[in-house]
Protein backbone atom coordinates (compact mmCIF):
# COMPACT_ATOMS: atom_id res chain seq x y z
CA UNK A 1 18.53 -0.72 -1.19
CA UNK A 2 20.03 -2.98 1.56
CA UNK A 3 22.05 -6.21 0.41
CA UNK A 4 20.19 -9.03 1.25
CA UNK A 5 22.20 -11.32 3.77
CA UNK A 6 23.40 -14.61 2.17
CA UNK A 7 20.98 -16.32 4.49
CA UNK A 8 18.64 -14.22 2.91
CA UNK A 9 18.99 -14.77 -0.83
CA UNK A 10 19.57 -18.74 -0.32
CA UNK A 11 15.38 -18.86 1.21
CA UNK A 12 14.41 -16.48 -2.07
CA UNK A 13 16.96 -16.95 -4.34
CA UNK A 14 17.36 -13.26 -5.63
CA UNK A 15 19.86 -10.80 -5.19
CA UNK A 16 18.96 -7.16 -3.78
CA UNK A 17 19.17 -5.74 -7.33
CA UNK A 18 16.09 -7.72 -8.60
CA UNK A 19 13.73 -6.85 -5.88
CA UNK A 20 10.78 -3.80 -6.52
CA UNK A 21 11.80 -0.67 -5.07
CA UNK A 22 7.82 -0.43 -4.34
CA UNK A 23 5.41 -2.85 -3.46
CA UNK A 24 1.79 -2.17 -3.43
CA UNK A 25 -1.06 -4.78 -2.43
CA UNK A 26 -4.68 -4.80 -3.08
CA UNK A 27 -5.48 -6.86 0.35
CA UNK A 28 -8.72 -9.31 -0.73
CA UNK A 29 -10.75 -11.75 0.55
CA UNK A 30 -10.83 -11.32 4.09
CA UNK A 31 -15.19 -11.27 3.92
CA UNK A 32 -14.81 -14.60 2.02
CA UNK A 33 -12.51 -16.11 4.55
CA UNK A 34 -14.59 -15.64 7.24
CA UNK A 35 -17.64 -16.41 5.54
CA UNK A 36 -16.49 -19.84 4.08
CA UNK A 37 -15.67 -20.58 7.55
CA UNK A 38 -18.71 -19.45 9.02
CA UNK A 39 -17.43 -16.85 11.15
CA UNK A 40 -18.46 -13.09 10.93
CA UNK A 41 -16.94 -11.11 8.00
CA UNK A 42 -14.83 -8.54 10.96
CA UNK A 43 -13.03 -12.09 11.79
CA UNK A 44 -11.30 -12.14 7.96
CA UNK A 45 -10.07 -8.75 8.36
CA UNK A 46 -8.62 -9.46 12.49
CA UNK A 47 -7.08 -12.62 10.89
CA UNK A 48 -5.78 -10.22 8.08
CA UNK A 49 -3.77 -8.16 9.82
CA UNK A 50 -1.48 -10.91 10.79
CA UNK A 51 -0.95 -11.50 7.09
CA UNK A 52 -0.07 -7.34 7.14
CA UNK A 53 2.80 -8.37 9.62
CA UNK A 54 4.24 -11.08 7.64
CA UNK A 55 4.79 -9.03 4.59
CA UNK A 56 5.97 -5.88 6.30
CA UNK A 57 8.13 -8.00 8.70
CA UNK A 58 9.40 -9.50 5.53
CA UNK A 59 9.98 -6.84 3.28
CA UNK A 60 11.57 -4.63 6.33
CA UNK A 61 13.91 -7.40 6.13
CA UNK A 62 14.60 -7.80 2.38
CA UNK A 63 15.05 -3.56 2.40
CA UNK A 64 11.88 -2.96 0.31
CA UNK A 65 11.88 0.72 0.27
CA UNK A 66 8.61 1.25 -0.01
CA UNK A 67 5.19 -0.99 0.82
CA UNK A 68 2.00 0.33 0.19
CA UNK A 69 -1.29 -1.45 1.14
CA UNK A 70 -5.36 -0.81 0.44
CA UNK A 71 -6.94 -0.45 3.95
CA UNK A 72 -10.10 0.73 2.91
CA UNK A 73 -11.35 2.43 -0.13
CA UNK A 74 -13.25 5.61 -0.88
CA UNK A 75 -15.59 2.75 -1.72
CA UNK A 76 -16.09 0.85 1.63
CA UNK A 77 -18.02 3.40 2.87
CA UNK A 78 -21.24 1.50 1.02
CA UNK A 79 -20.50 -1.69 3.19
CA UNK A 80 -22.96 -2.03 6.38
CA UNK A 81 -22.03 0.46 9.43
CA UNK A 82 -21.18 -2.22 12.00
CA UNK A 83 -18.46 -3.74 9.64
CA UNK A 84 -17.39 -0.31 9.21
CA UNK A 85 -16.95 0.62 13.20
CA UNK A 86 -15.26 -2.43 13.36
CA UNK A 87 -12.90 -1.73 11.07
CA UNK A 88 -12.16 1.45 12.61
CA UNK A 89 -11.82 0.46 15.24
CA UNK A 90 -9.38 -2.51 13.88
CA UNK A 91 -6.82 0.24 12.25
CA UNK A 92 -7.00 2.23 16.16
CA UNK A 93 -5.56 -1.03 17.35
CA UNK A 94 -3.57 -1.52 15.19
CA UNK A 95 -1.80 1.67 14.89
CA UNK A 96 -1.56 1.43 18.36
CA UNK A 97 -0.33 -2.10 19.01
CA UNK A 98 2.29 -1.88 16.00
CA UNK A 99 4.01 1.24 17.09
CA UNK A 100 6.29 0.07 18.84
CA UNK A 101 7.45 -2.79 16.44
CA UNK A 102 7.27 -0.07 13.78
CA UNK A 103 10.07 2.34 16.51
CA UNK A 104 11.83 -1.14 16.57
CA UNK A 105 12.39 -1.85 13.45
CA UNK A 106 12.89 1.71 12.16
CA UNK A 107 10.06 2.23 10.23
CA UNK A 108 8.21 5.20 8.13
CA UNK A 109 4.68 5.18 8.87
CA UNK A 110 2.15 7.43 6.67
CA UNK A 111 -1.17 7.28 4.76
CA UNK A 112 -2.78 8.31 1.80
CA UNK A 113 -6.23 9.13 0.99
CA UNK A 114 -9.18 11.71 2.21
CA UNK A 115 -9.20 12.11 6.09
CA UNK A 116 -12.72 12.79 5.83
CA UNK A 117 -15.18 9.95 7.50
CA UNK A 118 -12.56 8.89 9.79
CA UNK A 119 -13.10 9.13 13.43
CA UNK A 120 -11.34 11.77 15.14
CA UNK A 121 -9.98 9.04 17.94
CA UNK A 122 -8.84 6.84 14.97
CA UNK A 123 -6.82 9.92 13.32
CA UNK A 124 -5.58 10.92 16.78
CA UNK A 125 -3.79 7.68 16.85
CA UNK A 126 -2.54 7.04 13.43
CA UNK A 127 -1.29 10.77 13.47
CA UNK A 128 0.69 9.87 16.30
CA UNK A 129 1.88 6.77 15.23
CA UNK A 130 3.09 9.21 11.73
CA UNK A 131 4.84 11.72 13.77
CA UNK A 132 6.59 9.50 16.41
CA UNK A 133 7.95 7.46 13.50
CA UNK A 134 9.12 10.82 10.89
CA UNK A 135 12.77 10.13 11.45
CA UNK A 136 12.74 6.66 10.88
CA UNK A 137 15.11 5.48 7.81
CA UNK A 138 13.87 2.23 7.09
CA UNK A 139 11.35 1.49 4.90
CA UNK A 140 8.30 3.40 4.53
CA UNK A 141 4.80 1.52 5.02
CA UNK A 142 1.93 3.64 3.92
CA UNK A 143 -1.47 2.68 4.62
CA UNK A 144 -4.58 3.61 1.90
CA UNK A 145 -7.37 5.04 4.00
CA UNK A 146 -10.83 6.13 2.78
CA UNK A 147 -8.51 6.46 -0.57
CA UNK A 148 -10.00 6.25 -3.87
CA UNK A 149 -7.22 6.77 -7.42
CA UNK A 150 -10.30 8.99 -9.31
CA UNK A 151 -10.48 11.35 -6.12
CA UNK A 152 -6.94 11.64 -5.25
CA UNK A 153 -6.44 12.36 -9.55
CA UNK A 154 -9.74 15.14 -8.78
CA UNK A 155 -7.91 16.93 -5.66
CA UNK A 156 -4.73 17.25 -7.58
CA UNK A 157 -6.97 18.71 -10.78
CA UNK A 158 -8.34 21.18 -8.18
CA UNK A 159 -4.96 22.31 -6.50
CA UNK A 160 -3.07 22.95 -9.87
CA UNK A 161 -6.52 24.98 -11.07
CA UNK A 162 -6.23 26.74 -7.70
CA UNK A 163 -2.28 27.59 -8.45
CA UNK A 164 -2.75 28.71 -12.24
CA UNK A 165 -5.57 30.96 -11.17
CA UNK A 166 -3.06 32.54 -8.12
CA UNK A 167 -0.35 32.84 -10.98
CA UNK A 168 2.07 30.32 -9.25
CA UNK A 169 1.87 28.09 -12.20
CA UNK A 170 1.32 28.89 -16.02
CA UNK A 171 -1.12 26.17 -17.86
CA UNK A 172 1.85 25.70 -20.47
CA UNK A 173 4.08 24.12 -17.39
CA UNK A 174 2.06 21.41 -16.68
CA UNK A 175 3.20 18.11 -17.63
CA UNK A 176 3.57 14.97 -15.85
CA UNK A 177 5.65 15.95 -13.31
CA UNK A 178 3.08 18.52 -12.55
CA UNK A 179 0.60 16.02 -11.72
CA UNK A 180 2.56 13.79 -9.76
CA UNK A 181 3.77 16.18 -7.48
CA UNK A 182 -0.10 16.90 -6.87
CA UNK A 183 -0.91 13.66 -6.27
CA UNK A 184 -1.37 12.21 -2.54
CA UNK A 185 1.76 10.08 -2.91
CA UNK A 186 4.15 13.02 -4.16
CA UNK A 187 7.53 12.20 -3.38
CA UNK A 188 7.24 8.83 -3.15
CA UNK A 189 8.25 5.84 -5.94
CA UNK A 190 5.98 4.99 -7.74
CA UNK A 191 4.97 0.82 -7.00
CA UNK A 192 6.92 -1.31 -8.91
CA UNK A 193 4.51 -4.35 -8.39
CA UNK A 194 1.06 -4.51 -7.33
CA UNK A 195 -0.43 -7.82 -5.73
CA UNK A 196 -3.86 -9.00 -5.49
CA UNK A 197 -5.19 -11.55 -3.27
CA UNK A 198 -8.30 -13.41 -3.66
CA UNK A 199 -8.33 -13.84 -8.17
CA UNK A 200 -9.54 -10.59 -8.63
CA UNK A 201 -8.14 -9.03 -12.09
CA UNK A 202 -8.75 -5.32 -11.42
CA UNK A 203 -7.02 -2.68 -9.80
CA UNK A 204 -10.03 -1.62 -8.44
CA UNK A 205 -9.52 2.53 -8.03
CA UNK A 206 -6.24 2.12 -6.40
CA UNK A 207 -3.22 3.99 -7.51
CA UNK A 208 -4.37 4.31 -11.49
CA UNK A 209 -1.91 6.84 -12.28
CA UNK A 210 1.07 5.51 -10.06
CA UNK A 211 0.78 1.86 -11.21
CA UNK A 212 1.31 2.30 -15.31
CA UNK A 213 3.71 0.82 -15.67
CA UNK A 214 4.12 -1.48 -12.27
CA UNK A 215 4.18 -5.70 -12.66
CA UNK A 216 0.78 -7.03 -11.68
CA UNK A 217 0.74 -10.36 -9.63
CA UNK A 218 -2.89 -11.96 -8.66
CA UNK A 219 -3.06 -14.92 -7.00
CA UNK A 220 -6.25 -17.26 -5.27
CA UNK A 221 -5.34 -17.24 -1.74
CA UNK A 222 -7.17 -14.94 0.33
CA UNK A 223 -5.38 -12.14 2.09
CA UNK A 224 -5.52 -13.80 5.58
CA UNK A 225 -3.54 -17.25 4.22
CA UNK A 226 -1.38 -14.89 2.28
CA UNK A 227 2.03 -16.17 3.67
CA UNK A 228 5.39 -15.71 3.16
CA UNK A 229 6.26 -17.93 0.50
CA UNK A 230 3.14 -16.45 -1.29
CA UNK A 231 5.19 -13.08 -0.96
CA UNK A 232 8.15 -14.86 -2.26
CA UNK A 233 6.61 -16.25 -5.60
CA UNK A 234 5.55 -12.93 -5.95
CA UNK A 235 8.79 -11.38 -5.94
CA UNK A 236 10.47 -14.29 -7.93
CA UNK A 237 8.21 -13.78 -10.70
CA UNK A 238 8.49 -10.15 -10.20
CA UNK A 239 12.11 -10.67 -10.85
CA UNK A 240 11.67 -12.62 -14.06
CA UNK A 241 9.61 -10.76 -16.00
CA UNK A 242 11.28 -8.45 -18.55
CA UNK A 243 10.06 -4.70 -18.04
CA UNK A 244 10.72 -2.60 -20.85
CA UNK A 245 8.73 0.10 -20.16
CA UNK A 246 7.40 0.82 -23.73
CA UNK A 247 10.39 0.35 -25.26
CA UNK A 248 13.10 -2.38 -26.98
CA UNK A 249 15.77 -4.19 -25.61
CA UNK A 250 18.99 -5.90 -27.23
């Protein structure tokens, strides 16, 4: 991971080594935003997205390797169809409008979940927003479309099935890293800490498998006045906690 500049550890006041590898964030609360204000539910998730550039502006600077956020769950599909063409239609422009800044500052764009339900237009563009930006070295930003934990831990069931029955893989070699490498996010870290906006204390189908042992961090502010020195607390009680991982220190 990148040093942070002094500049940089003076506004957070933690070196490089105490930051998560992985950040994952369960974005909530745009619908409440917008309807405590009066405006139409789409509104929270337009003023969202600005919130989505803070924290990948930020952690692009701070060298997070990896930031994963919950776009839309397997889930969302039950919500009303004009919220969900807006939305759609929301990630097209965004893919779109970002790809530049993500060229610029040398990002990985990618996604997770089923592709299934998602326009064709909308894929075109986030496709090419993946492919223009495969040889980018910085950190990664992978968005959770139409993704649900219990489907992507169901496909990966399926596809080791699939390989024991075509005698590429005996039953007696599965284990853990099995699994894993089945999963949607093989290859990647798994998060280090998840956020939640909006007091919600669930993980709500996202990442069940990846996140047991990741820090989890909720806090009342809705996603869209999620700001940067909400990410900072984050990450400074990220960095205090003491992770042991099962086991016993000193």
């Amino acid at each position: 991971m990148p040093a942070i500049s002094e500049q940089d550890g003076e506004s957070l006041g933690l070196e490089s080594r105490q930051l998560p590898r992985h950040i994952a964030i369960i974005m909530d609360g745009n619908g409440r935003w917008a309807s405590r204000r009066g405006f139409p539910r789409i509104d929270g998730h337009r003023q969202g997205v600005n919130s989505v550039r803070t924290v990948v502006e930020e952690s692009t600077r701070l060298g997070i390797e990896q930031l994963t956020l919950y776009c839309l769950s397997s889930e969302n599909w039950k919500r009303p169809a004009l919220e969900l063409n807006l939305l759609m239609q929301l990630l097209k422009k965004f893919v779109i409008g970002e790809r530049e800044e993500i060229m610029r500052q040398n990002i990985r764009f990618t996604t997770i979940g089923r592709r299934t339900d998602i326009p064709d237009d909308v894929l075109a563009e986030v496709d090419r927003t993946i492919s223009e930006s495969r040889d980018n070295t910085g950190m990664q930003l992978c968005l959770a479309l139409n993704y649900g934990s219990r489907s992507e831990i169901v496909d990966a069931v399926k596809s080791i099935v699939h390989e024991v029955e075509q005698g590429k893989l005996k039953a007696e070699e599965i284990n853990e890293d099995v699994i894993s490498s089945h999963l949607y996010t093989s290859g990647m870290p798994d998060p280090d800490l998840v956020i939640r906006t909006a007091g919600e204390m669930r993980v709500s189908n996202f990442l069940l498998w990846q996140i047991s042992y990741a820090e989890l961090w909720v806090t009342e502010t809705y996603w869209p006045d999620f700001s940067v020195n909400d990410f900072w607390q984050a990450l400074r009680d990220f960095a205090a906690r003491d992770r042991r991982f099962g086991g016993l220190k000193g």
